[in-house]
N, C-alpha and C. Protein backbone atom coordinates (compact mmCIF):
# COMPACT_ATOMS: atom_id res chain seq x y z
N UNK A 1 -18.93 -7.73 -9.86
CA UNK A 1 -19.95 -7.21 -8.98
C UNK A 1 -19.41 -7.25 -7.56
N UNK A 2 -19.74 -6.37 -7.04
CA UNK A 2 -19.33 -5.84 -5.69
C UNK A 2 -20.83 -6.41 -4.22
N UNK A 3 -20.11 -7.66 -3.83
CA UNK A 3 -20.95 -7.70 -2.54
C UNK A 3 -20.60 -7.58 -1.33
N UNK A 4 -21.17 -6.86 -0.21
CA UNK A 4 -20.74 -6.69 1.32
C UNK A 4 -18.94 -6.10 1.01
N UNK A 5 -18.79 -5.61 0.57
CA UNK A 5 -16.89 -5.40 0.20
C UNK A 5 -15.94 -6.09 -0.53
N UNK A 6 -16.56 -7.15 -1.15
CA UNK A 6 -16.15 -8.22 -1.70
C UNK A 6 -16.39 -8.58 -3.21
N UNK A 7 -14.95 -8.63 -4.40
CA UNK A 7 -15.49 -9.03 -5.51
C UNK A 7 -16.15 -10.16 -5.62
N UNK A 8 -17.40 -10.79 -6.60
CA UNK A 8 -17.98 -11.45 -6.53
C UNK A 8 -17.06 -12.28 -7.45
N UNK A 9 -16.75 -13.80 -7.52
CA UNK A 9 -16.44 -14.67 -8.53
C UNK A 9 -17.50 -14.74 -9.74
N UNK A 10 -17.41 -15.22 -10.81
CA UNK A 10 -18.54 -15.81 -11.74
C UNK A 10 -18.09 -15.17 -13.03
N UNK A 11 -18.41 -15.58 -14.20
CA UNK A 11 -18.71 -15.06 -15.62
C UNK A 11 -19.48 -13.72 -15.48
N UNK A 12 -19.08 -12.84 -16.93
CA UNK A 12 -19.75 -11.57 -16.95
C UNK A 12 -19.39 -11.44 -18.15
N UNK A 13 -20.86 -11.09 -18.92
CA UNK A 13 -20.60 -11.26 -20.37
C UNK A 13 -20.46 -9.90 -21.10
N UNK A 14 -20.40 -9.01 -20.27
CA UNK A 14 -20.28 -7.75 -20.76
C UNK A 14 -19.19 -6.79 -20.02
N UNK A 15 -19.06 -5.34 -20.56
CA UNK A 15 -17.36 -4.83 -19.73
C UNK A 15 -17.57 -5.10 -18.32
N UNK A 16 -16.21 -5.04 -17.91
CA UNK A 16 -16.14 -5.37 -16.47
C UNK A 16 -16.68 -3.77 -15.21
N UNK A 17 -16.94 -4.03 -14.62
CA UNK A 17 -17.62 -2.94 -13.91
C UNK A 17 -16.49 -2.69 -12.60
N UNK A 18 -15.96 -1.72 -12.56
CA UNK A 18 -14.45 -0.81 -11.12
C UNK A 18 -15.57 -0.07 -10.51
N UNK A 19 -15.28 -0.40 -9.19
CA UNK A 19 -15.79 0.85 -8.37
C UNK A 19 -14.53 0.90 -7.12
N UNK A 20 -14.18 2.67 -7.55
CA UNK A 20 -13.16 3.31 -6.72
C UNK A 20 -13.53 2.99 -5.81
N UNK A 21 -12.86 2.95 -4.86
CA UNK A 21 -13.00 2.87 -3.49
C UNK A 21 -12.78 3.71 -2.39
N UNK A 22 -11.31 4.57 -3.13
CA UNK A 22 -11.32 6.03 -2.52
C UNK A 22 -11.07 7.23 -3.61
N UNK A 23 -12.45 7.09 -3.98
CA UNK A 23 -12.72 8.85 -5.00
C UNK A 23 -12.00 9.77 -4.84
N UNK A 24 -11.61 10.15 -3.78
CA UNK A 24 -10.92 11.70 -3.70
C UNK A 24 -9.45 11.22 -3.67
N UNK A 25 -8.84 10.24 -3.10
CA UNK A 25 -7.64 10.25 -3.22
C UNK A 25 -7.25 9.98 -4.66
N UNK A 26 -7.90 9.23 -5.26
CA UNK A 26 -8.15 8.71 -6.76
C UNK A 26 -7.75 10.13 -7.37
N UNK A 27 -9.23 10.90 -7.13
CA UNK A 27 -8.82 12.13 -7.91
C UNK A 27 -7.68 13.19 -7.35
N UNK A 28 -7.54 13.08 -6.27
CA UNK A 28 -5.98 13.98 -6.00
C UNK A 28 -5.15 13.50 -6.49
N UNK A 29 -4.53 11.94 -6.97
CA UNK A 29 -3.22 11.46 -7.20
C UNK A 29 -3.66 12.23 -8.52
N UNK A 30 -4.21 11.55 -9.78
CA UNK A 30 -4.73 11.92 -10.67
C UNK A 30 -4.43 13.61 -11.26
N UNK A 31 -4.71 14.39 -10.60
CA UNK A 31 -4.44 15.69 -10.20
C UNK A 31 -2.97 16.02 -10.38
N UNK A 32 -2.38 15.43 -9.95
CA UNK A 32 -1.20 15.57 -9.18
C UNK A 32 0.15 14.43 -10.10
N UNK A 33 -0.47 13.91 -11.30
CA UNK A 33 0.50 13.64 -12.66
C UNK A 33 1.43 14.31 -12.78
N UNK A 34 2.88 13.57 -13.48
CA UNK A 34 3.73 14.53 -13.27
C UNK A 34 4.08 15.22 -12.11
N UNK A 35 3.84 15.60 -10.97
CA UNK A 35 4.49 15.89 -9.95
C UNK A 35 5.03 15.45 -8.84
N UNK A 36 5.92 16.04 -8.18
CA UNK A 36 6.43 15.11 -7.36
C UNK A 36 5.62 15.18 -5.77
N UNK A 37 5.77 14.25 -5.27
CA UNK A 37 5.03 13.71 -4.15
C UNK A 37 5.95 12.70 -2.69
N UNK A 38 5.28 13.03 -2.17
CA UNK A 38 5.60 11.60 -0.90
C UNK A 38 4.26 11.26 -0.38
N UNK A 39 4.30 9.85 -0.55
CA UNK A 39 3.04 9.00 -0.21
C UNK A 39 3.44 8.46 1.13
N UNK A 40 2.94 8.50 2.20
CA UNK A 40 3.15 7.36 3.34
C UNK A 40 1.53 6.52 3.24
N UNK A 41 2.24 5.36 3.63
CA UNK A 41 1.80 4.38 3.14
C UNK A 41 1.74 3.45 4.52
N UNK A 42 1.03 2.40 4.77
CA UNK A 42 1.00 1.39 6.05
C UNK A 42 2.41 0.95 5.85
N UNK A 43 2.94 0.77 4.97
CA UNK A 43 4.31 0.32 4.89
C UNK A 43 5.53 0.89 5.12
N UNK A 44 5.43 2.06 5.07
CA UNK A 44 6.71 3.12 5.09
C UNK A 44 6.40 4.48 3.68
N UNK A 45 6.97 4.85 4.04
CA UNK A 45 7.09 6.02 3.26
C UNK A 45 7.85 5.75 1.24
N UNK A 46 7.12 6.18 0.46
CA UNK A 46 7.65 6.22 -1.00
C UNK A 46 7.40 8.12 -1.15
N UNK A 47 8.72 8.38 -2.36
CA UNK A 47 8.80 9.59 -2.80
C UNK A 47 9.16 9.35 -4.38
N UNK A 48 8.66 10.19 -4.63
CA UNK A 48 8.69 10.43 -6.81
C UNK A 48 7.86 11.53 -7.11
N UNK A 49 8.07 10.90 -8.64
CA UNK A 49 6.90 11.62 -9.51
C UNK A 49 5.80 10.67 -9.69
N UNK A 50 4.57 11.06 -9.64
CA UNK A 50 3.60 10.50 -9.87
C UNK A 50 3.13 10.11 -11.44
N UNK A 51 3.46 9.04 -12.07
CA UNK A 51 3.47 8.91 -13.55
C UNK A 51 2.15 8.62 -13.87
N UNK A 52 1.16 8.00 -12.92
CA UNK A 52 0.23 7.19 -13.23
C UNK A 52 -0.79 7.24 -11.92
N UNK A 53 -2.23 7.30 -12.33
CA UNK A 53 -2.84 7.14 -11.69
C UNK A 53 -4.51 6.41 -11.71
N UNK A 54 -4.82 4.90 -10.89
CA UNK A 54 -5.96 4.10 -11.47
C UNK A 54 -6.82 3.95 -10.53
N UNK A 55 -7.87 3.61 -10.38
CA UNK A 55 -8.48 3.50 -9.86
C UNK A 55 -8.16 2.13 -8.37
N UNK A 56 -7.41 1.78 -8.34
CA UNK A 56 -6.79 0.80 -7.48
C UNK A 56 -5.63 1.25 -7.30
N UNK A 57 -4.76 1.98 -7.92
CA UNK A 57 -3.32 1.45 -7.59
C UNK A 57 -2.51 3.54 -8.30
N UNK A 58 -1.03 3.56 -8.09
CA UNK A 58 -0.94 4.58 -8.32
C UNK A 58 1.05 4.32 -8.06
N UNK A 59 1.35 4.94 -10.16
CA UNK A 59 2.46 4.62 -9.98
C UNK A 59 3.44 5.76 -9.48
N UNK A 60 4.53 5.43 -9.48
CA UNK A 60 5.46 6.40 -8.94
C UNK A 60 6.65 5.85 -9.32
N UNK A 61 7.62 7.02 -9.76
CA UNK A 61 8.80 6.72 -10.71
C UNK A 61 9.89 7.84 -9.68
N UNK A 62 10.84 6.64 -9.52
CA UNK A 62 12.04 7.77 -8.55
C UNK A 62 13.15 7.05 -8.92
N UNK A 63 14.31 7.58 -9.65
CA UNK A 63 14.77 7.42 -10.75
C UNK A 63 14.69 6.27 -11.55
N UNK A 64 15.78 4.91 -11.81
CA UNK A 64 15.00 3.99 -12.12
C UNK A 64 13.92 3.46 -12.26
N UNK A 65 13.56 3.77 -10.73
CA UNK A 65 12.49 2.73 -10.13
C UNK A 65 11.05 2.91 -10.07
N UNK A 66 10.08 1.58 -10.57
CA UNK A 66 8.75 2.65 -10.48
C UNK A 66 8.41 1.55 -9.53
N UNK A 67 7.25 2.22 -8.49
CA UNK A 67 6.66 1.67 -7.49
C UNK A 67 5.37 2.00 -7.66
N UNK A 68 4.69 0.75 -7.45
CA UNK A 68 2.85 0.38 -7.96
C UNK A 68 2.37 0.27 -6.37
N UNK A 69 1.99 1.51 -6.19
CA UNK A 69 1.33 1.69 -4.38
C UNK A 69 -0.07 1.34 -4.97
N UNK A 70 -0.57 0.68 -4.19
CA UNK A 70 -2.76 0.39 -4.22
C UNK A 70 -3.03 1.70 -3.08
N UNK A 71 -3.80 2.12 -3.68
CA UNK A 71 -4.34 3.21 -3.26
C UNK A 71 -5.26 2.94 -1.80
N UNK A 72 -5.45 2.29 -1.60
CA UNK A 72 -6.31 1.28 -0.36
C UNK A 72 -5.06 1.55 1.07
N UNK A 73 -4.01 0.91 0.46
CA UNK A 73 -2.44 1.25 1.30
C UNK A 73 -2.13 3.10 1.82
N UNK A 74 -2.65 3.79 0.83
CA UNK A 74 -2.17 5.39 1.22
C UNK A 74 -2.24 5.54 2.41
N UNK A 75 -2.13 6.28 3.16
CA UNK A 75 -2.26 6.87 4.50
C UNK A 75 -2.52 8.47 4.28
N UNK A 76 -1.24 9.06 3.65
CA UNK A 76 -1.40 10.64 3.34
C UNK A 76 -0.61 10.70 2.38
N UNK A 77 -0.90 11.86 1.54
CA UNK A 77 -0.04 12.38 0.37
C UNK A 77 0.26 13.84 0.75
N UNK A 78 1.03 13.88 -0.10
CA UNK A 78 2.31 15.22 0.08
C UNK A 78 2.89 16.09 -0.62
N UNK A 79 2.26 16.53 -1.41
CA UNK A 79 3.02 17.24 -2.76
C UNK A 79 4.23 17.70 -2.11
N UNK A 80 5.21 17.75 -3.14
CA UNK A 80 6.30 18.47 -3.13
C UNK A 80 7.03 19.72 -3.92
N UNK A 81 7.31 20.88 -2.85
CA UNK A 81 7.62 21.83 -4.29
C UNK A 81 9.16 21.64 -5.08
């Protein structure tokens, strides 16, 4: 449970309850599976393919490497052709 911005601690005897936090970016990464992208981020800039996309967080695969950005962190996205 979600109070003032804050998960609540405690037991919960039934599924756990997500609330996005940013809907549209949610649904643009989402959108945007499989393609390639550049995310800037408060941190610096990441570039890939977008493999994955959750309601918190959003992966990205550039060769090896996959990078788990929180969607909270985005700044702007970027498709790439």
């Amino acid at each position: 449970m979600m109070r003032n911005g804050m998960y609540s601690q405690g037991t919960q005897s039934g599924p756990m309850n997500v609330v996005v936090v940013e809907p549209y970016v949610y649904a643009a990464l989402h959108n945007l599976i499989g393609k390639r992208v550049v995310l800037d981020t408060t941190r610096g800039s990441v570039s890939g393919i977008v493999m994955d996309a959750k309601p918190d967080h959003v992966v990205i695969k550039e060769h090896d490497s996959a990078f788990f950005v929180r969607i909270r962190e985005i700044v702007w996205i970027m498709p790439e052709n």
